[in-house]
Protein backbone atom coordinates (compact mmCIF):
# COMPACT_ATOMS: atom_id res chain seq x y z
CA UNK A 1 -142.07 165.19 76.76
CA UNK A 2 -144.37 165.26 79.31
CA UNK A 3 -145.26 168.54 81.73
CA UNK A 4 -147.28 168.39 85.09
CA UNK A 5 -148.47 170.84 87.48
CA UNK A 6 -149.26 174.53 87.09
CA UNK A 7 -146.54 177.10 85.92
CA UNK A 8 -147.71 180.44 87.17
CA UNK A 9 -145.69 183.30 84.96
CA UNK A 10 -145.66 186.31 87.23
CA UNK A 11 -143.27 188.70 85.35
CA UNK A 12 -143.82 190.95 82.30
CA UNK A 13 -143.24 189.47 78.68
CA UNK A 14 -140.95 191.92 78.22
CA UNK A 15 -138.98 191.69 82.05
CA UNK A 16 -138.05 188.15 80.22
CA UNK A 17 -137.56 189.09 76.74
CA UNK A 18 -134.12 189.23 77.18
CA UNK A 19 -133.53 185.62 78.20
CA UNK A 20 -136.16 184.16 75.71
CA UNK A 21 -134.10 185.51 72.74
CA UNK A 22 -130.71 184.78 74.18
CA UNK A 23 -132.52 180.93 74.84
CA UNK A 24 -133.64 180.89 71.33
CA UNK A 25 -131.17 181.82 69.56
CA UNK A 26 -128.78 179.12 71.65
CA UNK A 27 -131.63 176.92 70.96
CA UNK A 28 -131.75 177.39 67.11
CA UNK A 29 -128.01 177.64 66.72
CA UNK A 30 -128.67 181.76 66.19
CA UNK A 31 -131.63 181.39 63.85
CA UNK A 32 -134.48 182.21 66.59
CA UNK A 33 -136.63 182.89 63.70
CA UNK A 34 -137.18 179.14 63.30
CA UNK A 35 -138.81 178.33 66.84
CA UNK A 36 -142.36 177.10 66.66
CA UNK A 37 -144.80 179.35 68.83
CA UNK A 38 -145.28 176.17 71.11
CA UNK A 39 -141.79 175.65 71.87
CA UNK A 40 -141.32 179.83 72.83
CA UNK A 41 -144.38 179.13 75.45
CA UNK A 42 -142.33 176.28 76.51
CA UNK A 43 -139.30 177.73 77.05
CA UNK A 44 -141.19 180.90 78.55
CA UNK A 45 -142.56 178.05 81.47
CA UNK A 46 -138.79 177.03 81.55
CA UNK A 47 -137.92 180.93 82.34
CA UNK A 48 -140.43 181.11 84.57
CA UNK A 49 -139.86 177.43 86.25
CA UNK A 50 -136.05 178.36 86.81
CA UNK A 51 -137.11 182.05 88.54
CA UNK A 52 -140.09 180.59 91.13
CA UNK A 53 -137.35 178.22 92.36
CA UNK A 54 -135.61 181.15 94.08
CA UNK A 55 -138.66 180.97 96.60
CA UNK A 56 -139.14 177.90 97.52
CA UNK A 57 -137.26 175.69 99.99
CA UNK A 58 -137.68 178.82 102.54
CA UNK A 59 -135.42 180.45 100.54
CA UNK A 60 -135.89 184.02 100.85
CA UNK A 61 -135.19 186.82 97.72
CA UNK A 62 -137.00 189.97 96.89
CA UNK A 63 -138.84 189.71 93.92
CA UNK A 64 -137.84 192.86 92.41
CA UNK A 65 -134.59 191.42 92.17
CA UNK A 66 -133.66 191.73 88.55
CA UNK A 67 -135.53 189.10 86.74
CA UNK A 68 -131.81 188.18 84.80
CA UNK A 69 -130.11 187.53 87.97
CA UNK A 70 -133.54 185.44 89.27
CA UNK A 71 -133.48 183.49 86.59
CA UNK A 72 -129.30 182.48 86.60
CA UNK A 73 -129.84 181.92 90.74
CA UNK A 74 -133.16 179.80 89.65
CA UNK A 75 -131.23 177.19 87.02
CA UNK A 76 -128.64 176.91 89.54
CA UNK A 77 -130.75 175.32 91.89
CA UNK A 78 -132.33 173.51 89.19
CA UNK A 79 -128.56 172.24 88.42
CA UNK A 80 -128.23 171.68 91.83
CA UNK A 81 -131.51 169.16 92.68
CA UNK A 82 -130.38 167.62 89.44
CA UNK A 83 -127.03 166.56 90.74
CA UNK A 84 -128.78 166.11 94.57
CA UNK A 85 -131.42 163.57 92.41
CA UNK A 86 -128.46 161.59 90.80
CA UNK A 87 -126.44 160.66 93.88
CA UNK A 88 -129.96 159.65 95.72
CA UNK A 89 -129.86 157.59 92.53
CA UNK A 90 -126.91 156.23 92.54
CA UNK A 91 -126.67 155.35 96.33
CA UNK A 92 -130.51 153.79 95.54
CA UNK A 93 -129.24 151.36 92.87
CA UNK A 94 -125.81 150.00 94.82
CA UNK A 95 -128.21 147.33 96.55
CA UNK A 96 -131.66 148.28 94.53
CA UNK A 97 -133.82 144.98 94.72
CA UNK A 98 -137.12 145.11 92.38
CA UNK A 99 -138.69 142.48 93.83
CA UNK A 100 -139.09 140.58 89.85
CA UNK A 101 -141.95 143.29 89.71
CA UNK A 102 -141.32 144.25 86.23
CA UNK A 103 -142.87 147.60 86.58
CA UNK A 104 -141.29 148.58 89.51
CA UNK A 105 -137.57 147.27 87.85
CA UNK A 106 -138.69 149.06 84.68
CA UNK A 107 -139.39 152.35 86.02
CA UNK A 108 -136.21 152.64 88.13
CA UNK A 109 -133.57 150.99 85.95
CA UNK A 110 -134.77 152.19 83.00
CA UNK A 111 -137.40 155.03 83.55
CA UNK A 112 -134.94 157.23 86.19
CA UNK A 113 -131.35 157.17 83.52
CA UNK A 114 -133.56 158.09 80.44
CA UNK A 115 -135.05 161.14 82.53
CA UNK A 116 -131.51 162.15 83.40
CA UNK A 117 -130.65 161.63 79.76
CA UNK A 118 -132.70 163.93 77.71
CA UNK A 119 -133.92 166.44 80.70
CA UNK A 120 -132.64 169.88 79.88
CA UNK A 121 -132.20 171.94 82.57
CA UNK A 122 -131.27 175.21 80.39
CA UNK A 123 -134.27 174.97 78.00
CA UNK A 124 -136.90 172.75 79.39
CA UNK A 125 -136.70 172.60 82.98
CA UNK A 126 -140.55 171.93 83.54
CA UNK A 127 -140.39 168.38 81.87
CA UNK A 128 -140.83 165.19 83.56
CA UNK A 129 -139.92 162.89 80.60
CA UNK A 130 -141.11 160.42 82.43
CA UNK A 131 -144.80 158.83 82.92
CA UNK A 132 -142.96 157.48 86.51
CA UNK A 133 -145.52 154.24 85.99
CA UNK A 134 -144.56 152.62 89.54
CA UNK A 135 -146.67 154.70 92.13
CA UNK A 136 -145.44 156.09 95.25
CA UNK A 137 -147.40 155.44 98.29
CA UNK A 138 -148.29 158.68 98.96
CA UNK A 139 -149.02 159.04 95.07
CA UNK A 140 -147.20 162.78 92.59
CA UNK A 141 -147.91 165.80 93.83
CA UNK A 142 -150.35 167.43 90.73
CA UNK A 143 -148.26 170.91 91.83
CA UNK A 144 -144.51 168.95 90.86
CA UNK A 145 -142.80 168.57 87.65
CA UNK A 146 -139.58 168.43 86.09
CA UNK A 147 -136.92 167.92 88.73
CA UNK A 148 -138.83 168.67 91.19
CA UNK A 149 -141.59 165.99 91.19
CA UNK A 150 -137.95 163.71 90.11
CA UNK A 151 -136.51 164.75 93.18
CA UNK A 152 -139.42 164.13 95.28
CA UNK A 153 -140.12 160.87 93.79
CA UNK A 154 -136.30 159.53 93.86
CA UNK A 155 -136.83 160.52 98.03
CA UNK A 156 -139.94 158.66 98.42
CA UNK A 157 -138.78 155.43 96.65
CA UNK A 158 -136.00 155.55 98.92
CA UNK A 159 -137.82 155.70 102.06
CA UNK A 160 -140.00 153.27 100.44
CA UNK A 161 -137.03 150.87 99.47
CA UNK A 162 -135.63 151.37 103.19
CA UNK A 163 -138.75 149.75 104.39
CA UNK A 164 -138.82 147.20 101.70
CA UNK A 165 -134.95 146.03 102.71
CA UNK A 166 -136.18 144.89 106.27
CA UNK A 167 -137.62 141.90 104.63
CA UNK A 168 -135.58 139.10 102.87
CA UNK A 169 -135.97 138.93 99.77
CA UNK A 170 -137.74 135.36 99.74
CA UNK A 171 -140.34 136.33 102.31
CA UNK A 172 -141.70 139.51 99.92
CA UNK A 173 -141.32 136.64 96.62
CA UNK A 174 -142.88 134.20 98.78
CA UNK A 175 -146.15 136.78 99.73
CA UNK A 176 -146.68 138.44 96.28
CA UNK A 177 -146.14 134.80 94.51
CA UNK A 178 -149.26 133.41 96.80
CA UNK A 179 -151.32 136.68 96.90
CA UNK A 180 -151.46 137.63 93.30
CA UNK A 181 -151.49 136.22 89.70
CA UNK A 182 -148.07 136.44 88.01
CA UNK A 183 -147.48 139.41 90.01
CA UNK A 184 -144.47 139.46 87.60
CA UNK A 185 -146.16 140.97 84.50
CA UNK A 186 -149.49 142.03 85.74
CA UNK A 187 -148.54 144.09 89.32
CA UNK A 188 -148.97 147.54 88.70
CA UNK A 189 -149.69 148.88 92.35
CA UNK A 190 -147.06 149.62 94.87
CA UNK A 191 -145.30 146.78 96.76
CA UNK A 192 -145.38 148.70 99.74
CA UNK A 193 -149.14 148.57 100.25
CA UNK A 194 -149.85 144.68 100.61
CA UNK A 195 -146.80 144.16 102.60
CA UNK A 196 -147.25 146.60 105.05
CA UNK A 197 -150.82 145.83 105.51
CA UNK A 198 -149.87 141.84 106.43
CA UNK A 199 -146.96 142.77 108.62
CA UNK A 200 -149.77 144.91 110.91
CA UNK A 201 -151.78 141.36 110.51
CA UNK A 202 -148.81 139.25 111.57
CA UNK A 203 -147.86 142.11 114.70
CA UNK A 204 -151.50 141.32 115.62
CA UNK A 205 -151.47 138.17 115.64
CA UNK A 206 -148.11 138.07 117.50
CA UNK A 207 -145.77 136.95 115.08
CA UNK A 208 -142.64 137.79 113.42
CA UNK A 209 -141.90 138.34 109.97
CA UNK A 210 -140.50 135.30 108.81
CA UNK A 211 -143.56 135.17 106.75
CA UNK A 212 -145.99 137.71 105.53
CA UNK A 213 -148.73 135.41 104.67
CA UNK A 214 -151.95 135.35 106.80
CA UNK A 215 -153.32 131.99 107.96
CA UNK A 216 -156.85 131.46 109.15
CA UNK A 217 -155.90 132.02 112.37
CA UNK A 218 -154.32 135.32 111.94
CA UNK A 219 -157.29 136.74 109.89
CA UNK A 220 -159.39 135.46 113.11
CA UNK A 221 -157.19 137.08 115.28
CA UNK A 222 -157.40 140.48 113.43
CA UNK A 223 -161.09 140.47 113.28
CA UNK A 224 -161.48 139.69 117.29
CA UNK A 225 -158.69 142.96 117.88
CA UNK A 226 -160.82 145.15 116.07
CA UNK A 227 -164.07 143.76 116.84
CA UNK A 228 -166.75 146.77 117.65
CA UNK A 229 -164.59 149.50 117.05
CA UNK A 230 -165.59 152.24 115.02
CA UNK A 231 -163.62 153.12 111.50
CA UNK A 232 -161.87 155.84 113.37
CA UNK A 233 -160.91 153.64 116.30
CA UNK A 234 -159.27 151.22 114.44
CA UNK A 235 -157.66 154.07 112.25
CA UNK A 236 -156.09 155.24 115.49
CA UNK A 237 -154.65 151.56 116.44
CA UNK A 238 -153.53 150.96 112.96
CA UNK A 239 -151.38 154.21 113.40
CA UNK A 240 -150.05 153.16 117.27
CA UNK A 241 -148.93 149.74 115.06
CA UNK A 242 -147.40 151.37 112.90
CA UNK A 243 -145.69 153.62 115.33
CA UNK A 244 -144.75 150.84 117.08
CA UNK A 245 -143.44 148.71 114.30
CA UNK A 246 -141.21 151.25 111.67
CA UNK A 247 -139.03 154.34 112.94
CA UNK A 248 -139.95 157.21 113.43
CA UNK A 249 -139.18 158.86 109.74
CA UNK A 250 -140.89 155.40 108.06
CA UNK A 251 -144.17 155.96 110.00
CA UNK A 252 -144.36 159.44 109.14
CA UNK A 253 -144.29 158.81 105.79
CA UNK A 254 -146.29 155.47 105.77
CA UNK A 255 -148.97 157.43 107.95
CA UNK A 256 -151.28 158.16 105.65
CA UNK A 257 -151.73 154.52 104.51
CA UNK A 258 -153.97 154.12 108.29
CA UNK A 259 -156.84 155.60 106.77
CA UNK A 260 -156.77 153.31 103.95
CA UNK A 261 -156.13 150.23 106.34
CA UNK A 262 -158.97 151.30 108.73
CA UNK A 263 -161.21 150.78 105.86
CA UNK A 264 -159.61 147.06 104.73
CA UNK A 265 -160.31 146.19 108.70
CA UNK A 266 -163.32 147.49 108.91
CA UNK A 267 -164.69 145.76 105.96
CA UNK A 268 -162.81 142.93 106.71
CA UNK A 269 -161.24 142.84 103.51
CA UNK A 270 -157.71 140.86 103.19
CA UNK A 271 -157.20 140.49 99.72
CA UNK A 272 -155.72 143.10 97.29
């Protein structure tokens, strides 16, 4: 089972003594005597995983609060993004559309149930279970695991899926069929990237989405838009376009992709 990010334990071994051997011994079925050293440190993370939730999310508790009660509050919340995390799930999957990117379809439809599976809350709240293969645009927070970095990433695939849905299906086929060898199999980058990039191309060039494909003429018509600006220049129009072209929470989130785009432009490079 995998673990990312850093678990900081702030409290005395012996402030959460009292949970470790009640977790143990529910653990081992009463025989605590039988748990590896490893898997006490891991559910010493979980203890300690479960009690930082209490400040995050602006939430606000005194940390002299008696560690017990931190730690109950803590894997409530941790109950609670779980069941938050399955209904972005579920509402994610009614119409989910992967695209034939096997990757992509592998990691959601198969990836996101096993994590929801095997992840337990009350022992092991730090895992991720999952290697989440599909990246997100704005790539996994180092500083997120276990439902946390699940959470995050079930958000970001939405907002990433939103953007994908104002596209028929056919067009996005259609692009990743011409632009890359059996994109099926062998596409391991995120969707997002490539089509975003053309539609700025084809809102250059003046034309609507019917197509995300770039002709001749549209690469021409790129190049002679940004001709003699600077990197930072065309950074700046690249983020006006995409202002101008996705609402406002899409842009926000699709934002950081300008400084990657500025460079493509710059280096007149159209091929992924």
């Amino acid at each position: 089972m995998g673990i990312k990010g850093e678990l900081n334990i702030r409290y005395d071994y012996e402030k959460i003594l009292p949970i470790l051997i009640d977790l143990m011994e529910k653990y081992t079925s009463k025989d605590s005597s039988s748990v590896p050293y490893e898997t006490a440190e891991m559910l010493i993370q979980g203890i300690s995983y479960c009690i930082e939730e209490n400040f995050k999310d602006n939430a606000i508790i005194d940390r002299n609060v008696n560690v017990g009660f931190l730690y109950e509050n803590g894997l409530n919340i941790v109950n609670n993004k779980v069941y938050e995390a399955k209904g972005i799930y579920e509402d994610l999957i009614i119409d989910f559309e992967d695209y034939d990117v096997r990757n992509y379809k592998d990691t959601i439809l198969k990836g996101i149930p096993m994590f929801f599976i095997k992840y337990t809350p009350k022992y092991f709240p730090q895992n991720n279970i999952l290697t989440l293969d599909y990246p997100l645009i704005k790539g996994i927070p180092s500083s997120k695991c276990g439902i946390e970095l699940i959470l995050y990433y079930l958000k970001s695939i939405k907002t990433e899926n939103e953007f994908l849905r104002l596209f028929n299906r056919d067009v996005i086929i259609d692009f990743m069929e011409y632009q890359f060898n059996d994109y099926r199999n062998l596409y391991l980058d995120n969707i997002c990237f490539p089509v975003l990039f053309n539609t700025i191309c084809r809102f250059i060039s003046g034309n609507d989405i019917n197509s995300l494909i770039l002709s001749e003429k549209d690469m021409m018509n790129v190049n002679s838009f940004f001709r003699n600006n600077s990197r930072m220049e065309i950074k700046n129009k690249v983020r006006n376009i995409i202002n101008t072209v996705l609402s406002n929470e899409m842009s926000d989130y699709f934002m950081p992709l300008s400084d990657d785009y500025a460079f493509c432009f710059y280096n007149k490079r159209y091929g992924f």
